[in-house]
Protein backbone atom coordinates (compact mmCIF):
# COMPACT_ATOMS: atom_id res chain seq x y z
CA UNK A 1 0.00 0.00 0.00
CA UNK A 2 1.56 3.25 -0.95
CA UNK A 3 1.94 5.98 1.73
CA UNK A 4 0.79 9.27 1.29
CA UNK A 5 2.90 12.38 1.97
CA UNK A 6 1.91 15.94 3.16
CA UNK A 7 3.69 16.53 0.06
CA UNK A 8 1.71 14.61 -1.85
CA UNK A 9 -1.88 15.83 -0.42
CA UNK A 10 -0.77 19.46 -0.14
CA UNK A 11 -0.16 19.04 -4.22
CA UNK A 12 -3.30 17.14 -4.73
CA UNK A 13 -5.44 20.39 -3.27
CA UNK A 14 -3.77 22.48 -6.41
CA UNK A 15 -6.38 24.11 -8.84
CA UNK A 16 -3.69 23.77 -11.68
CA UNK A 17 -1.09 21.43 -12.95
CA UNK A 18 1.83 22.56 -14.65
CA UNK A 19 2.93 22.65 -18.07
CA UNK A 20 6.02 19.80 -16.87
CA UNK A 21 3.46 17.80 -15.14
CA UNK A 22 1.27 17.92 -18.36
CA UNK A 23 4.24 16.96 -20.71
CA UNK A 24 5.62 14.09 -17.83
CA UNK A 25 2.07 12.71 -18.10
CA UNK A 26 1.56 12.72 -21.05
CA UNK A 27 5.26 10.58 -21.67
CA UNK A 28 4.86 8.61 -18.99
CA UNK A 29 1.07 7.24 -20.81
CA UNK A 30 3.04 7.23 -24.48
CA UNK A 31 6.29 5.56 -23.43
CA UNK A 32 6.11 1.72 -24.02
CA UNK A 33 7.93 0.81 -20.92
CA UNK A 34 7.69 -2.80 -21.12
CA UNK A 35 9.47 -2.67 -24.42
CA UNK A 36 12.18 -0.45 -23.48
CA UNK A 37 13.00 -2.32 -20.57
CA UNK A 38 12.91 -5.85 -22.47
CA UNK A 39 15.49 -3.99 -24.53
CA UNK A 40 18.18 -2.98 -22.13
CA UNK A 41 17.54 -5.90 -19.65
CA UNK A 42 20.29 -8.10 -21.78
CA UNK A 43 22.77 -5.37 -20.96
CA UNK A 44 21.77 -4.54 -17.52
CA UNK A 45 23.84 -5.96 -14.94
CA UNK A 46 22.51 -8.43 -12.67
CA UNK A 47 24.86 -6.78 -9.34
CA UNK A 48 26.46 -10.59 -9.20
CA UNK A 49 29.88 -8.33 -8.59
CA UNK A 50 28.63 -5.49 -7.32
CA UNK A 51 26.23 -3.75 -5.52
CA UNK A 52 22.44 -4.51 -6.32
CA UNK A 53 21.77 -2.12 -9.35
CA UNK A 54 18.22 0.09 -9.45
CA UNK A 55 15.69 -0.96 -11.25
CA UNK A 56 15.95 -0.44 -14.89
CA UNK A 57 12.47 1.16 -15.45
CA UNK A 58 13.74 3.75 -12.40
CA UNK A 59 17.26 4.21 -13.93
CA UNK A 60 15.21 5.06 -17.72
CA UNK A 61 13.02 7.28 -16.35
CA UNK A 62 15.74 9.02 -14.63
CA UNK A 63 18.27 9.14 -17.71
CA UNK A 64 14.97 10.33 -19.73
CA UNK A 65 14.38 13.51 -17.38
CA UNK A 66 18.20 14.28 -17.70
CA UNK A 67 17.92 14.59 -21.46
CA UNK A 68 14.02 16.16 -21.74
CA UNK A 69 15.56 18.86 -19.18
CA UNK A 70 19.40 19.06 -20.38
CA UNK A 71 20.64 18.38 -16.75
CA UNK A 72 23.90 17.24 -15.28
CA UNK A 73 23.78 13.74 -13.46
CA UNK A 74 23.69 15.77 -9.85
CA UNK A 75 21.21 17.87 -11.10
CA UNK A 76 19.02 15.62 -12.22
CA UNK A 77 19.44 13.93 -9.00
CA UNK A 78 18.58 17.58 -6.97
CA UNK A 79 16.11 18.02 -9.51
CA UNK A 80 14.22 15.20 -8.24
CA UNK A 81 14.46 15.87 -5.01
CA UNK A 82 13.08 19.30 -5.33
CA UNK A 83 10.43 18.71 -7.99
CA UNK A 84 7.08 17.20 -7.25
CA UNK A 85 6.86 16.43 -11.17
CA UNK A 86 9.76 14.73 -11.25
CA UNK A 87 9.30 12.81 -7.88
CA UNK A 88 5.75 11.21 -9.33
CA UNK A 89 7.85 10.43 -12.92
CA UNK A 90 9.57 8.82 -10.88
CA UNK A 91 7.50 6.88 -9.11
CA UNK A 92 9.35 7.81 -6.20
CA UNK A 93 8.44 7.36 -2.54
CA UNK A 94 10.62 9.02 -0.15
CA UNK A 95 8.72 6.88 3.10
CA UNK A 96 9.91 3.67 0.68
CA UNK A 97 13.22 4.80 -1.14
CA UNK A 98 15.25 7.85 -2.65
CA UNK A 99 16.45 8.96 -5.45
CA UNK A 100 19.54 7.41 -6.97
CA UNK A 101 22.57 8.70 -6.74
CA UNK A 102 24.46 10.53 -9.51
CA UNK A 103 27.29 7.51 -9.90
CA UNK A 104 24.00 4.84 -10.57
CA UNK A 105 22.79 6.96 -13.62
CA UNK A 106 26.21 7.64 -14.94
CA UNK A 107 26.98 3.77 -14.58
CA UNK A 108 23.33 3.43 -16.23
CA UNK A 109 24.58 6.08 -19.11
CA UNK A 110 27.43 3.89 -20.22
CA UNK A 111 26.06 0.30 -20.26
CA UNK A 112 28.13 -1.63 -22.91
CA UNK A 113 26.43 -3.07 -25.48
């Protein structure tokens, strides 16, 4: 069961959405995710070395913000952090996980195919 946030009912009571919730909305609905995924999953590592990698789908939608909104990896990491827009792209609980880190979506930028 997903939690709700003050953060997340303060933003419900809004009269308006934004024009960057609109467009993340509207990608998130056009995007076939399931594809994508399936297409990168031969590529993605399975952490048998290392650390447990994020989730693919979590690692896209974070390389996809970076380039939509021309942002560094630590700014698309602050970005997410600061923006409720980006947070629900996301899909991104902060009472179940955070954001990853700067290093995961560089590592996720240079996968070797």
């Amino acid at each position: 069961m997903k939690q709700t946030s003050m953060s997340d009912f303060e933003n419900s009571l809004r009269k308006r959405t934004t024009k960057r919730e609109e467009f993340l909305r509207a990608m998130d609905a056009f995007i076939p995710w399931a594809v994508w995924i399936s297409l990168i999953e031969p590529y993605y590592p399975a952490g048998k070395r290392e650390r447990k990698p994020r989730g693919i789908e979590i690692m896209l939608r974070m390389y996809l913000l970076q380039c939509w909104f021309n942002l560094s990896d630590e700014a698309v990491e602050e970005a997410i952090y600061d923006s409720h827009a980006f947070r629900m792209f996301m899909g991104i609980n902060f009472f179940d996980e955070q954001v990853p880190d700067a290093t995961a979506l560089l590592k996720f930028r240079h996968l070797e195919v």
